[in-house]
C-alpha atoms as a PDB file:
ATOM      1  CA  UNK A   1       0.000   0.000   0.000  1.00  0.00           C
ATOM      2  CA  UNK A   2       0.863   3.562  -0.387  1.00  0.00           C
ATOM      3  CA  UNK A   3       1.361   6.047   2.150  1.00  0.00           C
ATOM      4  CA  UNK A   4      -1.557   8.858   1.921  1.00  0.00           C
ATOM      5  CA  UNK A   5      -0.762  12.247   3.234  1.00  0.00           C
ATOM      6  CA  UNK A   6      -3.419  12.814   6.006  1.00  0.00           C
ATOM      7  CA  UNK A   7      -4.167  16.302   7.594  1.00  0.00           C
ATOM      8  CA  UNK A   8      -3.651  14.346  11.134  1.00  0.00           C
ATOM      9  CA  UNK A   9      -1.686  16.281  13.867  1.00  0.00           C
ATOM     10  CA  UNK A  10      -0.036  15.065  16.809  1.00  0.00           C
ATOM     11  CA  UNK A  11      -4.126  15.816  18.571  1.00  0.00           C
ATOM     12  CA  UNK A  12      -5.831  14.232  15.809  1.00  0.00           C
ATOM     13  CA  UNK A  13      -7.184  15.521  12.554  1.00  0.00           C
ATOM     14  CA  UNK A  14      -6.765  19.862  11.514  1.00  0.00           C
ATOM     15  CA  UNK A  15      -9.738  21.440  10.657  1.00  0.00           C
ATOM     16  CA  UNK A  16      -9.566  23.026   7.416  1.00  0.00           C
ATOM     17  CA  UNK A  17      -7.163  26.873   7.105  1.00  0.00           C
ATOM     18  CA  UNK A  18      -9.366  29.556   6.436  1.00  0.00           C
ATOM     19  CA  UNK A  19      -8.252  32.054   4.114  1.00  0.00           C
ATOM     20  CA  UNK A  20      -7.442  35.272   5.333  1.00  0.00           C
ATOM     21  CA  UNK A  21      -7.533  38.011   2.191  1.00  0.00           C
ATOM     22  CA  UNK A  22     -11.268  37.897   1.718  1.00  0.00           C
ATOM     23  CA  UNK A  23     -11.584  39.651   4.533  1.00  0.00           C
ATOM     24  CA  UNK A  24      -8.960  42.229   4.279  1.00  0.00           C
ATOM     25  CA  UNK A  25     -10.327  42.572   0.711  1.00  0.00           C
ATOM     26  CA  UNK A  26     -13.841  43.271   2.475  1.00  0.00           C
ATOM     27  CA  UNK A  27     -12.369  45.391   5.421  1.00  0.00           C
ATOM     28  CA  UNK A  28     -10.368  47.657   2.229  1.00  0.00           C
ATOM     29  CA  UNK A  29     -14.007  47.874   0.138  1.00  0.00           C
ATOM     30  CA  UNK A  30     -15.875  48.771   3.428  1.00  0.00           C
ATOM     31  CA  UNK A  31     -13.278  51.700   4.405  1.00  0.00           C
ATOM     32  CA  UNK A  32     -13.196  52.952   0.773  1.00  0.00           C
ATOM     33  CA  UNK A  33     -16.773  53.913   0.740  1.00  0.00           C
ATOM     34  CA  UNK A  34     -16.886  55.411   4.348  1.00  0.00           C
ATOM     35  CA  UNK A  35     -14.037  57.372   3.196  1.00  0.00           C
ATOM     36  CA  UNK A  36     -15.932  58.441   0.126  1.00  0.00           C
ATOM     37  CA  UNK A  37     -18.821  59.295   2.177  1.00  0.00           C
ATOM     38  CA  UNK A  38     -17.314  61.190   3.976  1.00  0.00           C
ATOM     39  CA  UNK A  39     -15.845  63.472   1.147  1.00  0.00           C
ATOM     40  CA  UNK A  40     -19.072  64.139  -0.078  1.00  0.00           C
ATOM     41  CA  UNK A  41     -20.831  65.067   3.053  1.00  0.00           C
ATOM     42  CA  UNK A  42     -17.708  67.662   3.423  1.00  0.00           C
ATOM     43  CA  UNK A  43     -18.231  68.874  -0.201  1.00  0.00           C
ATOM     44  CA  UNK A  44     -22.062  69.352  -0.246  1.00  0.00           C
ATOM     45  CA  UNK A  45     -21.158  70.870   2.733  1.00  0.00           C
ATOM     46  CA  UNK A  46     -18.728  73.865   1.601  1.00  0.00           C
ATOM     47  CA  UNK A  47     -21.096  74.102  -1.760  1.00  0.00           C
ATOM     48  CA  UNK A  48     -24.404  74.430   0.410  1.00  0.00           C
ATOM     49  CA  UNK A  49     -22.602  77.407   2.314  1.00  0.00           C
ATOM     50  CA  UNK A  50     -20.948  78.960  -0.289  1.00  0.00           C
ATOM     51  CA  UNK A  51     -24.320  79.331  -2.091  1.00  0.00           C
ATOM     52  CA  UNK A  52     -26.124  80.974   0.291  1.00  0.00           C
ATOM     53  CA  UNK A  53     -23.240  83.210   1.303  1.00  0.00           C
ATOM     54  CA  UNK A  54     -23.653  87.235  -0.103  1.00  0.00           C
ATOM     55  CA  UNK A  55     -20.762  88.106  -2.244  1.00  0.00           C
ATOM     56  CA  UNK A  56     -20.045  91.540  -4.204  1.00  0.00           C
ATOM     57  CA  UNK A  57     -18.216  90.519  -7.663  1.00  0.00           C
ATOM     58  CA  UNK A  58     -16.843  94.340  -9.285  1.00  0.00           C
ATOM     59  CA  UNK A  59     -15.862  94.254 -13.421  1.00  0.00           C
ATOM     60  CA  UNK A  60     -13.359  97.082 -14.360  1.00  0.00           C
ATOM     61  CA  UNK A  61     -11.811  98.202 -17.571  1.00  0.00           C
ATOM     62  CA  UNK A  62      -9.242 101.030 -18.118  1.00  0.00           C
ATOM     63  CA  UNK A  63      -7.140 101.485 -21.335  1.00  0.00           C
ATOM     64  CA  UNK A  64      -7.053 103.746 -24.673  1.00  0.00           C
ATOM     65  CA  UNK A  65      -9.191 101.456 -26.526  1.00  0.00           C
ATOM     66  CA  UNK A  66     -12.188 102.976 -28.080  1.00  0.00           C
ATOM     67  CA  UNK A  67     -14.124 100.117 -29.502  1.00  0.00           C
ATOM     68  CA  UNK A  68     -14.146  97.714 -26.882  1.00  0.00           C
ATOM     69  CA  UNK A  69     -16.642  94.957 -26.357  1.00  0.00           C
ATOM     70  CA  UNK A  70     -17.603  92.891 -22.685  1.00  0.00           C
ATOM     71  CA  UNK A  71     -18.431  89.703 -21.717  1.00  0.00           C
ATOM     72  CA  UNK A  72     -19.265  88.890 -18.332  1.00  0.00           C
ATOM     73  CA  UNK A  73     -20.740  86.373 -15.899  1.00  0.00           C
ATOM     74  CA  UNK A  74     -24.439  87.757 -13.790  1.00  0.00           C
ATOM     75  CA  UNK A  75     -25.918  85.810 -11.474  1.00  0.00           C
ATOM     76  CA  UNK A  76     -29.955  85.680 -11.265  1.00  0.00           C
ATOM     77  CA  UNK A  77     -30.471  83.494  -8.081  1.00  0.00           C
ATOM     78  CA  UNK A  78     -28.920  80.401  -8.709  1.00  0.00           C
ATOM     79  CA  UNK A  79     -28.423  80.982 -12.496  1.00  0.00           C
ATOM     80  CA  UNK A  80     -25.618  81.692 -13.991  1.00  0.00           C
ATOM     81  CA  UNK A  81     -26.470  83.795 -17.395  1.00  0.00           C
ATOM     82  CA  UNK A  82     -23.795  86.201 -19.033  1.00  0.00           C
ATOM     83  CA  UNK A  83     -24.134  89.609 -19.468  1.00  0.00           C
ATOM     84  CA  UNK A  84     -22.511  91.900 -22.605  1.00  0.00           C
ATOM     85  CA  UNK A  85     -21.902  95.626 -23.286  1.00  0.00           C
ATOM     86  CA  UNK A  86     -20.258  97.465 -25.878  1.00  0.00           C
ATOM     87  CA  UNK A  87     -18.006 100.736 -24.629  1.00  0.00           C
ATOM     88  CA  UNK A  88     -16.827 103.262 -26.890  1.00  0.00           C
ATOM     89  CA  UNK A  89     -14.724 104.965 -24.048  1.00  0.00           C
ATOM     90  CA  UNK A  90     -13.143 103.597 -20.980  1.00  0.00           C
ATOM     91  CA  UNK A  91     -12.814 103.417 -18.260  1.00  0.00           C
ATOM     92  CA  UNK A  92     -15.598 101.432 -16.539  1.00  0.00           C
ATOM     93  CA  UNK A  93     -16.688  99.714 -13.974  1.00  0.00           C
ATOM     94  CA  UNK A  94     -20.000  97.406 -13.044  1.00  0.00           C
ATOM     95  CA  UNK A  95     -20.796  95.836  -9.414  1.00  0.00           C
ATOM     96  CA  UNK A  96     -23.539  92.991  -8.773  1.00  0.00           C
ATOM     97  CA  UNK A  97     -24.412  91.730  -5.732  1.00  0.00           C
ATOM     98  CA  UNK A  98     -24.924  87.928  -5.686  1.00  0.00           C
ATOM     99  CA  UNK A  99     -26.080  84.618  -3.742  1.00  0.00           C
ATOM    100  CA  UNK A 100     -25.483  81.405  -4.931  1.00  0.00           C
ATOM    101  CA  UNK A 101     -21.780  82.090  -6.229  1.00  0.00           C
ATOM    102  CA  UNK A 102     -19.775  79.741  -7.593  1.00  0.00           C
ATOM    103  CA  UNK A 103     -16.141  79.863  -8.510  1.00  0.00           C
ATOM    104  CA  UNK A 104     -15.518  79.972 -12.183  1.00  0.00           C
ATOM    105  CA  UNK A 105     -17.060  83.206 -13.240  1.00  0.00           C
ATOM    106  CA  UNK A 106     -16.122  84.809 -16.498  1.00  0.00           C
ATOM    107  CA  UNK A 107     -15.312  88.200 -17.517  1.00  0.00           C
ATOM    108  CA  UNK A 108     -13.940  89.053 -21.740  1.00  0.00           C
ATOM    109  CA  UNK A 109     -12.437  92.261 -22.681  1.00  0.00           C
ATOM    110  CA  UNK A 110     -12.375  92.036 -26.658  1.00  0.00           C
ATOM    111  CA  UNK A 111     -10.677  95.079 -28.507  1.00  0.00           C
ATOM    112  CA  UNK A 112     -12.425  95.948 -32.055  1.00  0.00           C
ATOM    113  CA  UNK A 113     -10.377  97.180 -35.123  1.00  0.00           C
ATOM    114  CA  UNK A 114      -9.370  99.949 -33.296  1.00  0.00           C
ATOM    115  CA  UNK A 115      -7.362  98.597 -31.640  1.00  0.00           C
ATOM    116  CA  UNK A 116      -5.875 100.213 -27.839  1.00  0.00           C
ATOM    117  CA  UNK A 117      -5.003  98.949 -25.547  1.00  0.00           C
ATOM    118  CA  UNK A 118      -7.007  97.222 -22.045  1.00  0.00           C
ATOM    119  CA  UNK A 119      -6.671  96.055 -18.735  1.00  0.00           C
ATOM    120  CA  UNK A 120      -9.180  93.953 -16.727  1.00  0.00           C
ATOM    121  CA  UNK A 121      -9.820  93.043 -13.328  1.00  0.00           C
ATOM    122  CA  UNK A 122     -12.275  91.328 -11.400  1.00  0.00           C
ATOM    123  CA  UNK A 123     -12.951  91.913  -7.364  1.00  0.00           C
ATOM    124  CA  UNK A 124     -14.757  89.871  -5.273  1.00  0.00           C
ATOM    125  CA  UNK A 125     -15.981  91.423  -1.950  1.00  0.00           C
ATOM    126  CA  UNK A 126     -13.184  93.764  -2.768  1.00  0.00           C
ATOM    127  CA  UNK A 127     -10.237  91.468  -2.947  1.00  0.00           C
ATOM    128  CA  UNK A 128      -8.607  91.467  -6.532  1.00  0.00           C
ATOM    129  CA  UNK A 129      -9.197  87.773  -7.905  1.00  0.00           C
ATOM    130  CA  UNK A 130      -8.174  87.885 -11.793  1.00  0.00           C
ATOM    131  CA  UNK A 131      -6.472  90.319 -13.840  1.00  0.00           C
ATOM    132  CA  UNK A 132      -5.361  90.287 -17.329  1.00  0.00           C
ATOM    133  CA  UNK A 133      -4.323  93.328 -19.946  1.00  0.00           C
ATOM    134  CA  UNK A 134      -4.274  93.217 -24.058  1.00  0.00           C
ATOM    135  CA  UNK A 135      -3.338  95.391 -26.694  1.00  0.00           C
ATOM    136  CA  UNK A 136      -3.700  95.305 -30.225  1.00  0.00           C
ATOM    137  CA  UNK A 137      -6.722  94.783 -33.121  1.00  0.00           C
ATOM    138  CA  UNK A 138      -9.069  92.403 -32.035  1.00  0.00           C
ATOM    139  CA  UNK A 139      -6.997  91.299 -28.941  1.00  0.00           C
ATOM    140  CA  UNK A 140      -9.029  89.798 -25.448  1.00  0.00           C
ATOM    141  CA  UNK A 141      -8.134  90.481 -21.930  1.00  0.00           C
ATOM    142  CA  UNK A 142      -9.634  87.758 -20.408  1.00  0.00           C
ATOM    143  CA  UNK A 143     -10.179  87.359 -16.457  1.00  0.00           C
ATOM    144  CA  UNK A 144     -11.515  83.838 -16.132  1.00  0.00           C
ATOM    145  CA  UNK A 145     -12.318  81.397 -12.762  1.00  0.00           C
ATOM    146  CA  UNK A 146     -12.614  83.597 -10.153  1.00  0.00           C
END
């Protein structure tokens, strides 16, 4: 007869090893999505009081240009539209008031055939976010994400 291998210890048979990395597996899966969980509650968070916080956003141009068109970001409530002017002198400046601001606003100085020269800058609750200057025919000054 052959000799068969037998799972027999010196106390009698082993029960069977059970395998370890399922569980770490599990544990790694279960502390990934608490940890994602938890992100989001933080970032709903900071986005549900950023949007009801009251913010003043100021546009301003200066320059030589004489044909000079605008593009900006308004706010109606919690919609984001966009606003445009044409100037024929400079300098100017606009103010809104504004609830439900989010970062990522836009503000577009474009020159005409004219030409000039421009400088923008955007200010939100007077601190100076963006700035930006251009000069030339059809350049753009362009004060983006603030």
């Amino acid at each position: 007869m052959s000799e068969q291998a037998t799972d027999d210890g010196p106390d009698g048979p082993q029960p069977p090893r059970r395998r370890l990395w399922p569980w770490v597996l599990l544990m790694v899966i279960v502390l990934l999505a608490l940890a994602a969980g938890a992100v989001s509650a933080v970032l709903a968070h900071g986005i549900s009081e950023q949007s009801s916080q009251r913010l003043r956003v100021r546009y301003e141009v200066t320059g030589t240009a004489r044909d000079v068109t605008l593009t900006y970001s308004t706010w109606q409530g919690e919609a984001l539209s966009t606003g445009r002017l044409t100037l024929r002198t400079l300098p100017w400046a606009g103010e809104l008031e504004t609830r439900g601001f989010m970062d990522g606003g836009s503000f577009v100085v474009s020159l005409g055939r004219s030409g000039g020269d421009v400088a923008c800058s955007v200010k939100v609750d007077d601190i100076t976010r963006r700035t930006d200057h251009a000069s030339g025919a059809f350049a753009t000054a362009t004060c983006d994400g603030y």
